[in-house]
PDB file of N, CA and C in Angstrom:
ATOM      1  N   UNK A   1      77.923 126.178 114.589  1.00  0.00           N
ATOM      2  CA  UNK A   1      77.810 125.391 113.372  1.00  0.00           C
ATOM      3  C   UNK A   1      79.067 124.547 113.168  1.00  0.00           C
ATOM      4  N   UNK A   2      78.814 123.449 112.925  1.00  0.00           N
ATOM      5  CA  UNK A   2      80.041 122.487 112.824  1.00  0.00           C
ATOM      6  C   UNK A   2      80.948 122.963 111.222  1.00  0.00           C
ATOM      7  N   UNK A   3      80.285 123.639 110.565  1.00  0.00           N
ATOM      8  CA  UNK A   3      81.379 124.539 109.419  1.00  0.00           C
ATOM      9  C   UNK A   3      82.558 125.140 109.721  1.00  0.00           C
ATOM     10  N   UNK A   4      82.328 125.589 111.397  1.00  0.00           N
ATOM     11  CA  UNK A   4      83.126 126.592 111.789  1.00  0.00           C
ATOM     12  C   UNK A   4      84.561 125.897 111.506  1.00  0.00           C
ATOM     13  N   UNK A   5      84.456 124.820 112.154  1.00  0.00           N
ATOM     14  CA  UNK A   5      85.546 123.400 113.047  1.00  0.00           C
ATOM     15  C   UNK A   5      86.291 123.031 111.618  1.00  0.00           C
ATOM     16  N   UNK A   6      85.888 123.156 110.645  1.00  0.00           N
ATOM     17  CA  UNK A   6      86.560 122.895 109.478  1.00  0.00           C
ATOM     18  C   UNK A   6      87.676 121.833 110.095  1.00  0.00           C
ATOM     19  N   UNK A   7      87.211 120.479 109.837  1.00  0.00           N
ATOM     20  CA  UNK A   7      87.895 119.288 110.225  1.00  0.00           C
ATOM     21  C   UNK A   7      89.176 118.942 109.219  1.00  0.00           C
ATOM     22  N   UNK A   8      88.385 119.164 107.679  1.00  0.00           N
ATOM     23  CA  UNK A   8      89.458 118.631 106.767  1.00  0.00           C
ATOM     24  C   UNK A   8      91.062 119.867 107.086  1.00  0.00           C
ATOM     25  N   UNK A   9      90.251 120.735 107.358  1.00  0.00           N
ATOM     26  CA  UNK A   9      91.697 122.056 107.716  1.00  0.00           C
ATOM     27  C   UNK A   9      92.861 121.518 109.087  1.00  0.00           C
ATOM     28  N   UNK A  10      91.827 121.587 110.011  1.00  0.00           N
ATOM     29  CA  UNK A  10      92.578 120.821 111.072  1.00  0.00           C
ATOM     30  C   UNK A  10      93.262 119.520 111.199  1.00  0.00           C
ATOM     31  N   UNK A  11      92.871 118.589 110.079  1.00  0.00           N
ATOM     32  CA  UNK A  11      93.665 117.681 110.026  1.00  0.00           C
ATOM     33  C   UNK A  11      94.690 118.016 109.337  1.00  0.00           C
ATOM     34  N   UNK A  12      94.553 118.396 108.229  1.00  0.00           N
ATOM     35  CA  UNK A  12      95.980 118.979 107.388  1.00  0.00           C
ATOM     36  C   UNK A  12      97.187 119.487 108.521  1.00  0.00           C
ATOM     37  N   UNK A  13      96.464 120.352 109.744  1.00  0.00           N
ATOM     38  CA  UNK A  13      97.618 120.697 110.440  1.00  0.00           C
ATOM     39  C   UNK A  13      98.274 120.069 111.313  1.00  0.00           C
ATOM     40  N   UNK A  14      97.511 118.785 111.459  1.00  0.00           N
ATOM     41  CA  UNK A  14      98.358 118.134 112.466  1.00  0.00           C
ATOM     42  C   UNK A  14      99.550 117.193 111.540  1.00  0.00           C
ATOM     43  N   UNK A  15     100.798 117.044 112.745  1.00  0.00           N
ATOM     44  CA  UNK A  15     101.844 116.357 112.260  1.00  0.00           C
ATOM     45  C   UNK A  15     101.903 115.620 111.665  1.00  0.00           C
ATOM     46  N   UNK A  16     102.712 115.556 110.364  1.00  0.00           N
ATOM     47  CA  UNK A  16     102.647 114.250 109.870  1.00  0.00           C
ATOM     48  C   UNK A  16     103.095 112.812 110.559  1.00  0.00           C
ATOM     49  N   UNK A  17     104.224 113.301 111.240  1.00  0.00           N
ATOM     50  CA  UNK A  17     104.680 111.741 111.679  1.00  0.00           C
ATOM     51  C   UNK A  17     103.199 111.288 112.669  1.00  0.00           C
ATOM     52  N   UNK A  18     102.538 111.800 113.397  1.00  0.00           N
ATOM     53  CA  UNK A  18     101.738 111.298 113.994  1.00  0.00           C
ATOM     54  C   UNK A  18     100.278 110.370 113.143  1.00  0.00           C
ATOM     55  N   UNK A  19     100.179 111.494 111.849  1.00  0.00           N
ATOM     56  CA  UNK A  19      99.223 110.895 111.357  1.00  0.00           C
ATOM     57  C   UNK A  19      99.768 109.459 110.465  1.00  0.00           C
ATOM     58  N   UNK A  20     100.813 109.098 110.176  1.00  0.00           N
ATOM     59  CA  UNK A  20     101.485 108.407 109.486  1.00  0.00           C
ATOM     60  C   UNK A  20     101.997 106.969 110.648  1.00  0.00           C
ATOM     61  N   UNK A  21     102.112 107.236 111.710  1.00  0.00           N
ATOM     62  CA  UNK A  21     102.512 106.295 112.803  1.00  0.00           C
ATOM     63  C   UNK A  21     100.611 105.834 112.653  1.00  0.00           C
ATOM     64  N   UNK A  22      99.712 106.540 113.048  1.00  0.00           N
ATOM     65  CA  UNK A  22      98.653 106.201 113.321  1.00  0.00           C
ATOM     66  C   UNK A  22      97.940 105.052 112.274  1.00  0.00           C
ATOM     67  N   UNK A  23      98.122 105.719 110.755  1.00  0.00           N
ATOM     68  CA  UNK A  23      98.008 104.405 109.919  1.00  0.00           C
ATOM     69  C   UNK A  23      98.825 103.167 110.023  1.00  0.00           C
ATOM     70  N   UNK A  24     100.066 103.710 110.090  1.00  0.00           N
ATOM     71  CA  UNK A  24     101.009 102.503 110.458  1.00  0.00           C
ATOM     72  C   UNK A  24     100.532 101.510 111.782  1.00  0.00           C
ATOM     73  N   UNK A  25      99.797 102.217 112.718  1.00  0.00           N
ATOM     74  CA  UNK A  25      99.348 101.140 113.695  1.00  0.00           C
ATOM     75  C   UNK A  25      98.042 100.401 113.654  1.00  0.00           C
ATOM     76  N   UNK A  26      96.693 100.776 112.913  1.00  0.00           N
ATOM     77  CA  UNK A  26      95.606 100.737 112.275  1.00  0.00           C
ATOM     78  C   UNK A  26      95.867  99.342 111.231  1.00  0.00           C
ATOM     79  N   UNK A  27      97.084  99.900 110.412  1.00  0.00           N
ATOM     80  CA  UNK A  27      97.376  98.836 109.220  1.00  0.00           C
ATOM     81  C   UNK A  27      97.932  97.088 109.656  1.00  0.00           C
ATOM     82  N   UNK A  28      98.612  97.836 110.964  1.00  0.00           N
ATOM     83  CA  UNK A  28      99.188  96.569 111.729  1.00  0.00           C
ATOM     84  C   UNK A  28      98.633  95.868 112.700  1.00  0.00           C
ATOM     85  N   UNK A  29      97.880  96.572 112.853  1.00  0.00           N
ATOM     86  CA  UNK A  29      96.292  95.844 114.301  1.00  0.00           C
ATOM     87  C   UNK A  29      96.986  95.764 115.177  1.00  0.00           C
ATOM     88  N   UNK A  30      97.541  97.041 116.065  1.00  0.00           N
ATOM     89  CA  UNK A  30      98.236  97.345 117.341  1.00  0.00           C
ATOM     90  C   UNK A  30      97.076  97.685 118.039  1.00  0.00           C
ATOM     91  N   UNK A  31      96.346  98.333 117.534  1.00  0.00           N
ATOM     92  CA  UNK A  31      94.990  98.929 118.665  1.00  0.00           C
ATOM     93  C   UNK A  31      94.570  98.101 119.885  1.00  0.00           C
ATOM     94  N   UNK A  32      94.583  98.174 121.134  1.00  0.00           N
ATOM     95  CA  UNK A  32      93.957  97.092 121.648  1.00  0.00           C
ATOM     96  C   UNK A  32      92.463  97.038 121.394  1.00  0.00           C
ATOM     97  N   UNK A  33      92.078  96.221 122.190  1.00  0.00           N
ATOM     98  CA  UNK A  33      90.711  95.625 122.112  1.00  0.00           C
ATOM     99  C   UNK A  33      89.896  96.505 122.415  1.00  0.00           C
ATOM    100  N   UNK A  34      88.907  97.673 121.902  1.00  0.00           N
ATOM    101  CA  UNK A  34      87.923  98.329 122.643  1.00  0.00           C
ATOM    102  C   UNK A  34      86.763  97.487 123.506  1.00  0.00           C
ATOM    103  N   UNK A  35      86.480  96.755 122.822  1.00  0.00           N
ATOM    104  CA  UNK A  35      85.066  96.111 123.406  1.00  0.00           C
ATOM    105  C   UNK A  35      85.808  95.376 124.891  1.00  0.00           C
ATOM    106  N   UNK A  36      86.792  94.739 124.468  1.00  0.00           N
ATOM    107  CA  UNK A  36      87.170  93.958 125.390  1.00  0.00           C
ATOM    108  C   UNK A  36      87.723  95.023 126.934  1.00  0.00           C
ATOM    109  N   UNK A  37      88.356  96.436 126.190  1.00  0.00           N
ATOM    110  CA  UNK A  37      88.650  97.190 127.384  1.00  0.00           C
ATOM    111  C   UNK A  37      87.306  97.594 128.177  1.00  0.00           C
ATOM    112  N   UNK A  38      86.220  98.069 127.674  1.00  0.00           N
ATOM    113  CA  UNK A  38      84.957  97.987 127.964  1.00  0.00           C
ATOM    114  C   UNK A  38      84.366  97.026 129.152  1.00  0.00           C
ATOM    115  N   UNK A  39      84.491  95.924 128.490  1.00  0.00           N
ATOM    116  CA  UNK A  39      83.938  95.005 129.287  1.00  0.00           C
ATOM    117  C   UNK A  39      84.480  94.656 130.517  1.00  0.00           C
ATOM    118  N   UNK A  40      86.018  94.691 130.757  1.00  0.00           N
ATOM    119  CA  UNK A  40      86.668  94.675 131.577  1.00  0.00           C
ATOM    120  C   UNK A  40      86.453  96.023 132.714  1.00  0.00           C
ATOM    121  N   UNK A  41      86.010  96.934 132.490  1.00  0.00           N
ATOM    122  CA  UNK A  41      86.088  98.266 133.383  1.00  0.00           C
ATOM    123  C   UNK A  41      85.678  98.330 134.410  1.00  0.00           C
ATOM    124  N   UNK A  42      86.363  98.513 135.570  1.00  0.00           N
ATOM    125  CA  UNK A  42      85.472  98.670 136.514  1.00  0.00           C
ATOM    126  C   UNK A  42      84.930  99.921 136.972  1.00  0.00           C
ATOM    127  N   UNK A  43      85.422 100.753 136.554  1.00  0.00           N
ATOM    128  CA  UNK A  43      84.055 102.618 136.611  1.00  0.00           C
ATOM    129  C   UNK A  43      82.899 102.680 135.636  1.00  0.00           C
ATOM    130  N   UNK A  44      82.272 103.515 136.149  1.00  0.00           N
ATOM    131  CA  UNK A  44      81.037 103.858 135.066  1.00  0.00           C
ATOM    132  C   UNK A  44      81.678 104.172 134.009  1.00  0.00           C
ATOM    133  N   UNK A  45      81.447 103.680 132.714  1.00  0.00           N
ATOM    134  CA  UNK A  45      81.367 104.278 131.103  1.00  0.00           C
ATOM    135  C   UNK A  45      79.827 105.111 130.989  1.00  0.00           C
ATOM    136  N   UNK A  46      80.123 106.146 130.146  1.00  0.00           N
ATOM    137  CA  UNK A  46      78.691 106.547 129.581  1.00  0.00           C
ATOM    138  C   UNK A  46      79.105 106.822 127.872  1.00  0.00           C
ATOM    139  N   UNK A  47      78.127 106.036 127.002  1.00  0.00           N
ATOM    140  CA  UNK A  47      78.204 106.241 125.850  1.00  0.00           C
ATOM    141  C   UNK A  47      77.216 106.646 124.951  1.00  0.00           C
ATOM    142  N   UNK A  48      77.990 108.443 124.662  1.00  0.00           N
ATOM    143  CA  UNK A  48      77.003 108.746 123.698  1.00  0.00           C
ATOM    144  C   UNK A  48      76.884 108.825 122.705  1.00  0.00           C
ATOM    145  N   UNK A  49      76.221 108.439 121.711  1.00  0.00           N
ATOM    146  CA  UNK A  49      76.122 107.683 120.420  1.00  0.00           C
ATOM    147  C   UNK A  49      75.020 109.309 119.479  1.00  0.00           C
ATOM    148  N   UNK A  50      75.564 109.482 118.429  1.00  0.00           N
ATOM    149  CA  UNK A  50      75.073 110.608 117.558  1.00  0.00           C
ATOM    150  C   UNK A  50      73.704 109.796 116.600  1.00  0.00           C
ATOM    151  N   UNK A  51      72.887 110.616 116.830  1.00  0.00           N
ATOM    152  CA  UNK A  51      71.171 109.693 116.197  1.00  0.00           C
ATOM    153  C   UNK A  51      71.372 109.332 114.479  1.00  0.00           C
ATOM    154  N   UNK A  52      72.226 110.125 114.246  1.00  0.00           N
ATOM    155  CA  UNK A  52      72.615 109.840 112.488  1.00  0.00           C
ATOM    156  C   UNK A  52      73.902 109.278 112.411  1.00  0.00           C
ATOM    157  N   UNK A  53      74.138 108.421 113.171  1.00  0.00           N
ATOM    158  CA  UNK A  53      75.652 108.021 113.227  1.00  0.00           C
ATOM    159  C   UNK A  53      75.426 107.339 112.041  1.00  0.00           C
ATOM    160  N   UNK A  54      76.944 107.646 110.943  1.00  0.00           N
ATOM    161  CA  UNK A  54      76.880 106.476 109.811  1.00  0.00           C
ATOM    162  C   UNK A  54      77.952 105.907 109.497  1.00  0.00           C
ATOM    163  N   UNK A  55      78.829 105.419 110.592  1.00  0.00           N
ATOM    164  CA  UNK A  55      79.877 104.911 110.898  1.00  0.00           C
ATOM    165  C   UNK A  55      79.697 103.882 112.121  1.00  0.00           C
ATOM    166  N   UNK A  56      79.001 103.562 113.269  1.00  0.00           N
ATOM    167  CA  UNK A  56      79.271 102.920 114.292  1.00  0.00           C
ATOM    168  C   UNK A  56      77.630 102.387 114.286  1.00  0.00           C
ATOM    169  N   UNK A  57      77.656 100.964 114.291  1.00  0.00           N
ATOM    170  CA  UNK A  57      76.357 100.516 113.922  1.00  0.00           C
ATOM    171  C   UNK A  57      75.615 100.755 115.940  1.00  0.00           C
ATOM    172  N   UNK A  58      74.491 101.254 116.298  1.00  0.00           N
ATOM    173  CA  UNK A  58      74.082 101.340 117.306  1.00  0.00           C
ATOM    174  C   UNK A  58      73.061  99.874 118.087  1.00  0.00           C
ATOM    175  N   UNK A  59      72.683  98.828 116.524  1.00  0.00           N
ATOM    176  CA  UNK A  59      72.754  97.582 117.267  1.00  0.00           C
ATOM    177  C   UNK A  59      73.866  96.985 117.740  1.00  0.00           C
ATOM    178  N   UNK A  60      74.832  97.296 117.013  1.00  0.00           N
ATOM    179  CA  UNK A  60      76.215  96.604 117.796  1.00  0.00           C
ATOM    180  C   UNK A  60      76.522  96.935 119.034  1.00  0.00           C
ATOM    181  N   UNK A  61      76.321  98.462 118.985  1.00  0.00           N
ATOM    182  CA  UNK A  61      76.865  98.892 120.189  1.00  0.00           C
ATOM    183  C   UNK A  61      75.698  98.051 121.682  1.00  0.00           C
ATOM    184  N   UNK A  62      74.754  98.332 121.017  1.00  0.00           N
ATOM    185  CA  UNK A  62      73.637  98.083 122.393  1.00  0.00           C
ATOM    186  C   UNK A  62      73.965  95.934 122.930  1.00  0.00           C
ATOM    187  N   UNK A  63      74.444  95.574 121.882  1.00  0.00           N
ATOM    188  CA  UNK A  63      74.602  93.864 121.525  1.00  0.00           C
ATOM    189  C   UNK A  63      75.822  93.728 122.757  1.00  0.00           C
ATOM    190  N   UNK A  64      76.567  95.139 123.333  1.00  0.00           N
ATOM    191  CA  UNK A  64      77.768  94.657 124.143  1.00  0.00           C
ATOM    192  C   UNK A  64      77.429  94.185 124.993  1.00  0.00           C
ATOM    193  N   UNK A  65      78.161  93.528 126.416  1.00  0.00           N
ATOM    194  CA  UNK A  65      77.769  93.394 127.724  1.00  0.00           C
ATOM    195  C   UNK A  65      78.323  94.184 128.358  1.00  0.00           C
ATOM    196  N   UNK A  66      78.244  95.163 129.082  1.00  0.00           N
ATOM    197  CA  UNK A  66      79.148  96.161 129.496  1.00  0.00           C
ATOM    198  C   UNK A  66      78.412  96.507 130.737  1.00  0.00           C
ATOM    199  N   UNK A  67      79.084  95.980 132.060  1.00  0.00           N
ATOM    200  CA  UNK A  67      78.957  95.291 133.165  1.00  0.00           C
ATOM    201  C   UNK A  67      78.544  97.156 133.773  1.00  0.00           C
ATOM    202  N   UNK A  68      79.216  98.293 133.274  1.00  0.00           N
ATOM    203  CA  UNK A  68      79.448  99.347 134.070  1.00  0.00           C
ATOM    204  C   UNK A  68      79.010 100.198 133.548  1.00  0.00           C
ATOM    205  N   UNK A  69      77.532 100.025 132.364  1.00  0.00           N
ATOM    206  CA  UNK A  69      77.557 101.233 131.036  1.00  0.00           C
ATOM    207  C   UNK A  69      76.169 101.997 132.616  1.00  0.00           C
ATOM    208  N   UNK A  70      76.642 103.426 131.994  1.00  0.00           N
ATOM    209  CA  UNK A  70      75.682 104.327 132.798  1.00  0.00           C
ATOM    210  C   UNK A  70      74.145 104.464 132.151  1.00  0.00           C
ATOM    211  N   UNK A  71      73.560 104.285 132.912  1.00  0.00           N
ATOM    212  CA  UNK A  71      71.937 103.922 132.482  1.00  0.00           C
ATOM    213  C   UNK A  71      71.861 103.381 130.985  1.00  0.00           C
ATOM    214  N   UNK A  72      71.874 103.883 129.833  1.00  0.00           N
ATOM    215  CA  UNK A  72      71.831 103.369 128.656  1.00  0.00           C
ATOM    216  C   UNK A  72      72.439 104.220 127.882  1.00  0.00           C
ATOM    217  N   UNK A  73      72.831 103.373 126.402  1.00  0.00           N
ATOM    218  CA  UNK A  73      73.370 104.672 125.232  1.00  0.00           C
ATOM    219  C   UNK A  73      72.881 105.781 125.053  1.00  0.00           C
ATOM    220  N   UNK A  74      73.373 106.591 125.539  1.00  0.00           N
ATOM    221  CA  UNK A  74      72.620 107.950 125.293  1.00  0.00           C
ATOM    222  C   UNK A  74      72.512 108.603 123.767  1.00  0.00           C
ATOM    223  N   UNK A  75      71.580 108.741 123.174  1.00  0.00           N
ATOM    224  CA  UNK A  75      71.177 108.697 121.627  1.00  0.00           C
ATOM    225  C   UNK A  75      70.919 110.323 121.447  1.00  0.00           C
ATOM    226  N   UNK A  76      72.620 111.100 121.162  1.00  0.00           N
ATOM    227  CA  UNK A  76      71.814 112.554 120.781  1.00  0.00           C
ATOM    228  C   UNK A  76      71.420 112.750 119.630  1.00  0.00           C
ATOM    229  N   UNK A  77      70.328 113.651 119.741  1.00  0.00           N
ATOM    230  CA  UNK A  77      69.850 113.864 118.523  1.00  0.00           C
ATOM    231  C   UNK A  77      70.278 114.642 117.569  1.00  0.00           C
ATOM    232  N   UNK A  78      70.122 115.190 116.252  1.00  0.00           N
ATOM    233  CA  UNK A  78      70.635 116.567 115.226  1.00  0.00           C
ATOM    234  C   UNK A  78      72.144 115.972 115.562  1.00  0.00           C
ATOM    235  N   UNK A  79      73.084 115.000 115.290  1.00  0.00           N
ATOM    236  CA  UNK A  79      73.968 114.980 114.850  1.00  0.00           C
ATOM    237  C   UNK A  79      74.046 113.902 114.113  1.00  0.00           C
ATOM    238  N   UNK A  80      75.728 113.797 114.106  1.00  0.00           N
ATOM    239  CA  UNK A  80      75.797 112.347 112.229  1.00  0.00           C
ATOM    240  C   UNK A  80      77.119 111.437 113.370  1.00  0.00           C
ATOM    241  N   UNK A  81      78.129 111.807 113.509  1.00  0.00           N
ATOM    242  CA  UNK A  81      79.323 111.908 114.151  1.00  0.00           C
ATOM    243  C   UNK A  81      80.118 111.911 115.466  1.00  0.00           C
ATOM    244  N   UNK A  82      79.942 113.753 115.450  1.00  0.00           N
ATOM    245  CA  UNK A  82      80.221 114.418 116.394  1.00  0.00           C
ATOM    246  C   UNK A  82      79.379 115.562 117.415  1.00  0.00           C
ATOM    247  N   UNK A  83      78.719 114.552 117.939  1.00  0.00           N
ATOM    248  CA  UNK A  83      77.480 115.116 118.706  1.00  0.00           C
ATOM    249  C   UNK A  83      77.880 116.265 119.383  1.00  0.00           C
ATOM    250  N   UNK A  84      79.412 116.528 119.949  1.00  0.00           N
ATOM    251  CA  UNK A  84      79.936 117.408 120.889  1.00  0.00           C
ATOM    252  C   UNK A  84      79.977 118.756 120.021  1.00  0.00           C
ATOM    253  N   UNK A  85      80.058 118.842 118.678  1.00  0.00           N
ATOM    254  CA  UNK A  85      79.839 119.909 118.215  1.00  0.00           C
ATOM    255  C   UNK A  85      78.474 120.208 117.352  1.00  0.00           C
ATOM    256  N   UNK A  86      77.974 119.024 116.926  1.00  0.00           N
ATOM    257  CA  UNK A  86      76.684 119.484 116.253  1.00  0.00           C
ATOM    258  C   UNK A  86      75.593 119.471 116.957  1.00  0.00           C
ATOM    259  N   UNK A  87      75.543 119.229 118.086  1.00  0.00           N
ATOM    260  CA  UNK A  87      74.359 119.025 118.815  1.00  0.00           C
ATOM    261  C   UNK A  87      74.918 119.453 120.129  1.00  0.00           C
ATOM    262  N   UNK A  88      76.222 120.473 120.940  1.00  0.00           N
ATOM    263  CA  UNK A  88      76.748 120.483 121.872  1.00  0.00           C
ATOM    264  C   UNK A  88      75.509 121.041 123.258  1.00  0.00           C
ATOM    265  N   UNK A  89      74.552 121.542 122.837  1.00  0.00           N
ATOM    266  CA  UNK A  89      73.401 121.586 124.262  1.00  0.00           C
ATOM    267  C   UNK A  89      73.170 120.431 125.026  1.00  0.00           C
ATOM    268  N   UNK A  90      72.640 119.696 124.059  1.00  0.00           N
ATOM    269  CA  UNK A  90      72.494 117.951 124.218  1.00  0.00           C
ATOM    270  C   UNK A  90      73.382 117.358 125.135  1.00  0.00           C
ATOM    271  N   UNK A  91      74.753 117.340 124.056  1.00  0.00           N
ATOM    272  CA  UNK A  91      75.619 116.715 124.604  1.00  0.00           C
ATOM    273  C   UNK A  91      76.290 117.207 126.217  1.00  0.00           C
ATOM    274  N   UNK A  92      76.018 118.516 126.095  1.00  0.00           N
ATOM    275  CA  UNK A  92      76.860 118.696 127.606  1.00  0.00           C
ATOM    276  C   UNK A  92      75.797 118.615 128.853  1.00  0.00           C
ATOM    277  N   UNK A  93      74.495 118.307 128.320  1.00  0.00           N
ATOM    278  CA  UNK A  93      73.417 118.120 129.387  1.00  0.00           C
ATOM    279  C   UNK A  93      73.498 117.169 129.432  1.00  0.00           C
ATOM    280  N   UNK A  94      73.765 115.912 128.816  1.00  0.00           N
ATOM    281  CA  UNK A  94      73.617 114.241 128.895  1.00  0.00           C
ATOM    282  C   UNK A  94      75.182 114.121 129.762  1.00  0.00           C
ATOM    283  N   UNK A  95      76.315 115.156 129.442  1.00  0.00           N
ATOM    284  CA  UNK A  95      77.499 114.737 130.077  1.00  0.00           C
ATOM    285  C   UNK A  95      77.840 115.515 131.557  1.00  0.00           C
ATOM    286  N   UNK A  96      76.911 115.977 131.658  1.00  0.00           N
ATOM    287  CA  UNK A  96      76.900 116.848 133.212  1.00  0.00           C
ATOM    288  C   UNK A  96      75.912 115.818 133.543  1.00  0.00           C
ATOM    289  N   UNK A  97      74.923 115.103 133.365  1.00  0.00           N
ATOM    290  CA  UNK A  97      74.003 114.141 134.368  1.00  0.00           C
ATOM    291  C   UNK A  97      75.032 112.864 134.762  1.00  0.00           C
ATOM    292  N   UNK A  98      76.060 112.479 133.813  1.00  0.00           N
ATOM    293  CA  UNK A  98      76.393 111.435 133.880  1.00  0.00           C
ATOM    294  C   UNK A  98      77.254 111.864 135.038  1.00  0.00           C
ATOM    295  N   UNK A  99      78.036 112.963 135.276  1.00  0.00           N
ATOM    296  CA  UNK A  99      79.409 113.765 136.187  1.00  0.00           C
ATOM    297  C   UNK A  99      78.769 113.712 137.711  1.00  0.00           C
ATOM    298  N   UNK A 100      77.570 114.216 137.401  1.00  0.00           N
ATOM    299  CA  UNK A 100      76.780 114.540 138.747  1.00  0.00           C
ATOM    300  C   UNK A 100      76.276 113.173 139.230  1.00  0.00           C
ATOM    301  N   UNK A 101      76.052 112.150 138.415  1.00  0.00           N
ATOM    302  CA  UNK A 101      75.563 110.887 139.061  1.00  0.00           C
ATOM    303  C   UNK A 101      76.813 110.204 139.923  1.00  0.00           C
ATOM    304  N   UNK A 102      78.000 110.470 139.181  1.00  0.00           N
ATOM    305  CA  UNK A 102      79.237 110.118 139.309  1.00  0.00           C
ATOM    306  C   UNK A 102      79.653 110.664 141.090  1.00  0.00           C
ATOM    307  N   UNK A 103      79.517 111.852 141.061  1.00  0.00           N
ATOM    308  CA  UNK A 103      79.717 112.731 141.951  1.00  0.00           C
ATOM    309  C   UNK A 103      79.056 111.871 143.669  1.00  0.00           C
TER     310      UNK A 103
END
């Protein structure tokens, strides 16, 4: 159960200077380019996208050109977020096909 993971707890414990540099770089638009690192890649990407995501729009995502994406967005289901813990069957069967294709 993703209750367990108690996120708001675990963030409290991490460092402040880290979480405080991190806004500081967010606020200043240091991040590089995701889409653009993307597009540029030359290995397989595989991206899996949570079926209740309500943060990362999934037409956008599918709208990229992404020269190296592994078969398609993989869409798990029963999560919002963090598919790796709310839906982790899913997720580690969609991420062992992608390892083994790799392989």
């Amino acid at each position: 159960s993703i209750s367990k993971y108690n996120f708001i707890e675990n963030m409290r414990k991490t460092d402040p200077v880290f979480r405080e540099r991190t806004a500081q770089a967010i606020g200043s638009n240091e991040f590089q380019n995701q889409v653009e690192i993307l597009q540029n890649c030359s290995i397989p990407i595989a991206i899996l996208y949570s079926e209740d995501e309500e943060i990362i729009n999934l037409k956008y995502l599918e709208s990229l050109k992404l020269n190296t994406l592994w078969q398609t967005i993989q869409v798990i289901p029963g999560s919002k977020h963090c598919p790796q813990v709310e839906n982790p069957d899913r997720f580690n069967a969609v991420l062992a096909s992608f390892l083994k294709d790799l392989a």
